[in-house]
Every structure is written in structure tokens, then in C-alpha cells.
C-alpha atoms as a PDB file:
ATOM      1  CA  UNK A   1     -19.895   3.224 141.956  1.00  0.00           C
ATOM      2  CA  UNK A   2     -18.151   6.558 141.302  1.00  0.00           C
ATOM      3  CA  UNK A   3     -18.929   7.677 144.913  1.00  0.00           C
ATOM      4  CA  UNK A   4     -16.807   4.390 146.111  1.00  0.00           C
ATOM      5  CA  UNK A   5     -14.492   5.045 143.840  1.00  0.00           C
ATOM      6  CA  UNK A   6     -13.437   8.707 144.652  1.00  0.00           C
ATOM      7  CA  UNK A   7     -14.035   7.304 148.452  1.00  0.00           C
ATOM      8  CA  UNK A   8     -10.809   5.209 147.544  1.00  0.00           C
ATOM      9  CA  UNK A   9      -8.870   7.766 146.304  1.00  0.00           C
ATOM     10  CA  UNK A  10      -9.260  10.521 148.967  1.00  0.00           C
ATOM     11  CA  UNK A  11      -8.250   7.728 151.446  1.00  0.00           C
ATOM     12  CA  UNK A  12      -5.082   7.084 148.693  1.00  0.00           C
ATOM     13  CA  UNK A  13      -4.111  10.285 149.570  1.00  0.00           C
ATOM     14  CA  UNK A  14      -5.053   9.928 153.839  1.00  0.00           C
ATOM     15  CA  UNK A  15      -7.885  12.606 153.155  1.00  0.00           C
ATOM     16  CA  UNK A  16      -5.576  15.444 151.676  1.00  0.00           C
ATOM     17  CA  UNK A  17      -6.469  14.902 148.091  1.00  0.00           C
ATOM     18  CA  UNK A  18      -9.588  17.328 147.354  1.00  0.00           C
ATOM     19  CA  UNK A  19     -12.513  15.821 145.487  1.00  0.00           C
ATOM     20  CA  UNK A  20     -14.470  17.664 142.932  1.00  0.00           C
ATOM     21  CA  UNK A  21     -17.274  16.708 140.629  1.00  0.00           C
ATOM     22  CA  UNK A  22     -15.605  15.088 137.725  1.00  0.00           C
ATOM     23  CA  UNK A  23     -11.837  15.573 138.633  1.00  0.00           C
ATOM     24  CA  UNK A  24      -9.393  14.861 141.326  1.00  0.00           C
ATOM     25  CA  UNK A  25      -6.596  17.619 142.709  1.00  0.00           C
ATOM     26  CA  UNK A  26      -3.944  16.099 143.592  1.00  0.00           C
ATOM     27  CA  UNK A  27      -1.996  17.430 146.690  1.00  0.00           C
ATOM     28  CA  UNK A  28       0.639  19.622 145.838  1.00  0.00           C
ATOM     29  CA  UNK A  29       4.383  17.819 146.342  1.00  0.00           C
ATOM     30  CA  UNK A  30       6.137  19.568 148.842  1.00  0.00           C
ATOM     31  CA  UNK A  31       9.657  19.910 148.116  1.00  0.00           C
ATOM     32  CA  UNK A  32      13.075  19.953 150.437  1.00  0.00           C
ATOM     33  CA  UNK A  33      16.731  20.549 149.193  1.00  0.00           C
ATOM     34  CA  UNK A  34      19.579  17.706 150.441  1.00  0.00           C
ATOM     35  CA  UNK A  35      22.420  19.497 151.177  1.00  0.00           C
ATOM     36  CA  UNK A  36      25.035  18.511 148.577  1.00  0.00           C
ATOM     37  CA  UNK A  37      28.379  17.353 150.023  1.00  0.00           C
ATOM     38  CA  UNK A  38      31.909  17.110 148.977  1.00  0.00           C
ATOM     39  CA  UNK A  39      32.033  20.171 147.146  1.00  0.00           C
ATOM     40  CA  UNK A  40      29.320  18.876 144.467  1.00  0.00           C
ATOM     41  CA  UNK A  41      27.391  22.085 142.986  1.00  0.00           C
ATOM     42  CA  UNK A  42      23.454  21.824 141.757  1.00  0.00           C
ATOM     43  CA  UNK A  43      20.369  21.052 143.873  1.00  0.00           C
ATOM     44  CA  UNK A  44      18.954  17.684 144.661  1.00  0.00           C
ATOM     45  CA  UNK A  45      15.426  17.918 146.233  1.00  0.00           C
ATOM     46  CA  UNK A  46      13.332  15.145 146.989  1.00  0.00           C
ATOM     47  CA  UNK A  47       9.432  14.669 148.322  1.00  0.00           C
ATOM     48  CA  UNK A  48       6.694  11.982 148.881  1.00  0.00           C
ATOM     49  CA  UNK A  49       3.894  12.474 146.139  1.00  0.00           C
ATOM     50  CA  UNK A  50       1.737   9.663 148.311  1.00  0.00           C
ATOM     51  CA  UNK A  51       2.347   7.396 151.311  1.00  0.00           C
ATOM     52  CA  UNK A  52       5.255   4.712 150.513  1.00  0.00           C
ATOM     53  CA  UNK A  53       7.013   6.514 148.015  1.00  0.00           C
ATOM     54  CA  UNK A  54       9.902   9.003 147.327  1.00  0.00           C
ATOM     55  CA  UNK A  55      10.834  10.898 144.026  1.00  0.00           C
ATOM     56  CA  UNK A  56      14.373  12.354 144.255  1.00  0.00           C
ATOM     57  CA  UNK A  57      15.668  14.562 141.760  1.00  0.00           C
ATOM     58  CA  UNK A  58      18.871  15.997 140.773  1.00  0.00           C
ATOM     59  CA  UNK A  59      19.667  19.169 138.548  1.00  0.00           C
ATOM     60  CA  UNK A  60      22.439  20.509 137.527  1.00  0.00           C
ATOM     61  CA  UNK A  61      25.054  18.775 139.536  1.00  0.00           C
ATOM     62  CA  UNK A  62      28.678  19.098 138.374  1.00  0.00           C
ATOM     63  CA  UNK A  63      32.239  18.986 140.218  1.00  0.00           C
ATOM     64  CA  UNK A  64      35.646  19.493 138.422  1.00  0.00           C
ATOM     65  CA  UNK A  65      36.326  15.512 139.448  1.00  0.00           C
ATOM     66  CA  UNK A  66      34.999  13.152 141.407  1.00  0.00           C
ATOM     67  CA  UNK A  67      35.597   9.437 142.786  1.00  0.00           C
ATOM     68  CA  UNK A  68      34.195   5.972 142.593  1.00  0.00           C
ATOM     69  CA  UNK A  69      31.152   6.171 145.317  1.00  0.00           C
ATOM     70  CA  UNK A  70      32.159   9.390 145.944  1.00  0.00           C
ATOM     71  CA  UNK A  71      28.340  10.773 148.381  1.00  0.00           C
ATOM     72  CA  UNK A  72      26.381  13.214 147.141  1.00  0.00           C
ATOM     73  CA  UNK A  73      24.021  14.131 149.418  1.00  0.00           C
ATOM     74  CA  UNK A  74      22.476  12.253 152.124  1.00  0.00           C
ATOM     75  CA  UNK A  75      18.591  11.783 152.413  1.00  0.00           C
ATOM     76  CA  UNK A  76      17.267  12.247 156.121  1.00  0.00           C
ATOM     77  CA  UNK A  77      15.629   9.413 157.782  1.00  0.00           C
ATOM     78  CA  UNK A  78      11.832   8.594 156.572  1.00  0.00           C
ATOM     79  CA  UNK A  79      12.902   9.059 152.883  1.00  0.00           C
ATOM     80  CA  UNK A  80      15.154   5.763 152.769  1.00  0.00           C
ATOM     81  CA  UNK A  81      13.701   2.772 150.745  1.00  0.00           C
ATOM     82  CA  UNK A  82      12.910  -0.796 152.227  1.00  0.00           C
ATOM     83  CA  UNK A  83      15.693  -3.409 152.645  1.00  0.00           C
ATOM     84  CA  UNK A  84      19.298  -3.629 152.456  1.00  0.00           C
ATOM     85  CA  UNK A  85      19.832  -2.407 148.748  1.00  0.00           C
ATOM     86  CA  UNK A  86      20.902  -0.231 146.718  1.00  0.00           C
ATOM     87  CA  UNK A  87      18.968   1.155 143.749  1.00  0.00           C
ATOM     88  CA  UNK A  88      20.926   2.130 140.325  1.00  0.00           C
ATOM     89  CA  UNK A  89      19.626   5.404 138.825  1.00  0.00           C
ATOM     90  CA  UNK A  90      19.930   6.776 134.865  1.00  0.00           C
ATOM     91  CA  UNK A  91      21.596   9.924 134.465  1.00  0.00           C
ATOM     92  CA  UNK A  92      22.074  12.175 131.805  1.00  0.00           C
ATOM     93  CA  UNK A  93      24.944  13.971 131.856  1.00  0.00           C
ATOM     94  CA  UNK A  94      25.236  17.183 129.206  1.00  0.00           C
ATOM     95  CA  UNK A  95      29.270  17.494 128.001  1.00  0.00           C
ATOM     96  CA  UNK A  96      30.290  14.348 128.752  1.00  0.00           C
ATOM     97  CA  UNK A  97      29.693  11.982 125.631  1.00  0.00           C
ATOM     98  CA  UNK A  98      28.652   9.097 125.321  1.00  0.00           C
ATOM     99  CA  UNK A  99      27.970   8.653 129.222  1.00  0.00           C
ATOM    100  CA  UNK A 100      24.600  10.463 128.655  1.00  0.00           C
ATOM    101  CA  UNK A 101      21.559   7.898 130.317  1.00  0.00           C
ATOM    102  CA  UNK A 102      24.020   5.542 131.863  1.00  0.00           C
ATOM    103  CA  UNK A 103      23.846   3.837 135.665  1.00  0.00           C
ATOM    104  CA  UNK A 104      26.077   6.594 137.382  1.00  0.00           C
ATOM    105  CA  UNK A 105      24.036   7.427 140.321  1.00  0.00           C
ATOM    106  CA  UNK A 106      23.150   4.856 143.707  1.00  0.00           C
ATOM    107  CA  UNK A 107      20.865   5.383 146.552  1.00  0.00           C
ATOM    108  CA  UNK A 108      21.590   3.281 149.343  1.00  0.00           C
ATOM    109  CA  UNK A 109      19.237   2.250 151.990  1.00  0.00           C
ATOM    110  CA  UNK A 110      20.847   4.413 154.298  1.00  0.00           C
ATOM    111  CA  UNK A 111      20.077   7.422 152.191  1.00  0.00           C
ATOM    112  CA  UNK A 112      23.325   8.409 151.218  1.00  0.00           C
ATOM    113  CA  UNK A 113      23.551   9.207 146.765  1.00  0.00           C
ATOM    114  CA  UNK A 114      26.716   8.501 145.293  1.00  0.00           C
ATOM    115  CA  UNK A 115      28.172   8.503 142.137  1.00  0.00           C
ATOM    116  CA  UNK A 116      29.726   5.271 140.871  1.00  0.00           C
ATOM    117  CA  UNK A 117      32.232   4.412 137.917  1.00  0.00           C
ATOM    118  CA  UNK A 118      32.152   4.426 135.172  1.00  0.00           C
ATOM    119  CA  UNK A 119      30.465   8.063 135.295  1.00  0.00           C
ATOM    120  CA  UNK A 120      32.741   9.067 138.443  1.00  0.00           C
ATOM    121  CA  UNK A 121      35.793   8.533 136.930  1.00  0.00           C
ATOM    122  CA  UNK A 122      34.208  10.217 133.524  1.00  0.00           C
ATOM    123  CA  UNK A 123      33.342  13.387 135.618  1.00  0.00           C
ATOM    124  CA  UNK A 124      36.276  15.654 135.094  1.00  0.00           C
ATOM    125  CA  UNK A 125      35.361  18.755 134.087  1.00  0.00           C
ATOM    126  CA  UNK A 126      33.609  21.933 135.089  1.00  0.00           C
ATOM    127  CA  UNK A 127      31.629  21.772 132.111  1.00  0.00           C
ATOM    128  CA  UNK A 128      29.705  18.497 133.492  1.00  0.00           C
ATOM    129  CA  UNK A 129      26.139  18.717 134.239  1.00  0.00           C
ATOM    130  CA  UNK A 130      24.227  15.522 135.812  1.00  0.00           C
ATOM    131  CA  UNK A 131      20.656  15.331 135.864  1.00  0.00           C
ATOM    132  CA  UNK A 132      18.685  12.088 137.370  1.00  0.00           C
ATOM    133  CA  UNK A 133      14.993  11.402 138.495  1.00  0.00           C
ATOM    134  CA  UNK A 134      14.635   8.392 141.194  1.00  0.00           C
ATOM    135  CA  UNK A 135      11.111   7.256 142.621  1.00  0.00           C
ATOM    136  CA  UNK A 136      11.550   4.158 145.283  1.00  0.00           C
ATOM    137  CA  UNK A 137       9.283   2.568 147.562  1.00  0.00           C
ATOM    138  CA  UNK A 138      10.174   3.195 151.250  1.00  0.00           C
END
């Protein structure tokens, strides 16, 4: 039973998940940087952690203003999500109260992330700092 059971989970992982007695080491997440556009400072990276998923995260993103749908960054192709949506993301912004864990950030299916009102209109200082974790199927 256990044997089918780790034989499951390595194929999870297409055979790159190393399986030891008693535990399971999961690959390591391997990282890239979108390059941030429109004069937006910070780091958004994003990676798969398995097959048919995407985590992006931002860090520290800030710009003295900034408009409704204003992009981002723009994720290359093979990290977009299925269909023709867009999904709403939770940021928390640091300085500018009481936005902190509203809808403020969208990833489109094309991979473009944008900031939408009411955060893009709230974004207006230097002092701003947005920080936002997305996972999406794609």
C-alpha cells in the first residue's frame, strides 16, 4: 500500500520528486523575476511548484502613483491560467490604511498583472509597499 502510494506521488511530481523511507523531498521551486513595467519598483517572481499550477508573488512593489489597470509586469507564455478570465488577488499594502488585504491586483489570461481601483487610485505615495501571493491553475 505505501509502495503504491509513494509510486503516485513521484509520478505527481513526473519523477523529479525524490523518495526516501518515511518522507518525501519535494523538488525545489525554481524561481524567475517578471520584469516590472511602467516604472513600478519591487520584484515579482513567479514558478510552477507541480504540473498545472503557478504561484506568483509580489514584494515590495511601490510607485509614487499609479492608474486604474495600470500593468505591472507581464508573465511569459506557459505561466498564463486556463480560459478567458481574470483572477482578483488580495494585497496588503503597508502605509496605505485601510486598503491593507483588499482586491487591488488582476492577472489576466494573457499574463499581464495590473493594479485596479480602488487600490490604484489609493497608490500615491513613495511610502507604498504592495505585497500579494497568487497560485492559479494553468
Amino acid at each position: 500500500m505505501i509502495a503504491k502510494f509513494m509510486e503516485i506521488l513521484k509520478k505527481l511530481w513526473n519523477g523529479e520528486a525524490k523518495i526516501h523511507y518515511g518522507e518525501i523531498a519535494v523538488p525545489e521551486l525554481e524561481w524567475h523575476t517578471a520584469e516590472l513595467q511602467n516604472g513600478w519598483t519591487g520584484k515579482i517572481e513567479y514558478a510552477k511548484p507541480v504540473s498545472n499550477f503557478v504561484v506568483v508573488e509580489g514584494r515590495a512593489l511601490g510607485k509614487s502613483s499609479s492608474s486604474h489597470r495600470e500593468i505591472l509586469a507581464i508573465l511569459p507564455a506557459g505561466y498564463h491560467q486556463i480560459g478567458n478570465t481574470g483572477i482578483a488577488v488580495p494585497v496588503y499594502c503597508s502605509n496605505l490604511s485601510p486598503y491593507g488585504g483588499m482586491m487591488g491586483i488582476i492577472i489576466v489570461s494573457n499574463g499581464e498583472i495590473r493594479i485596479v481601483d480602488p487600490l490604484a487610485s489609493a497608490v500615491n505615495s513613495d511610502k507604498a509597499s504592495l505585497n500579494f501571493q497568487a497560485i492559479f491553475k494553468i
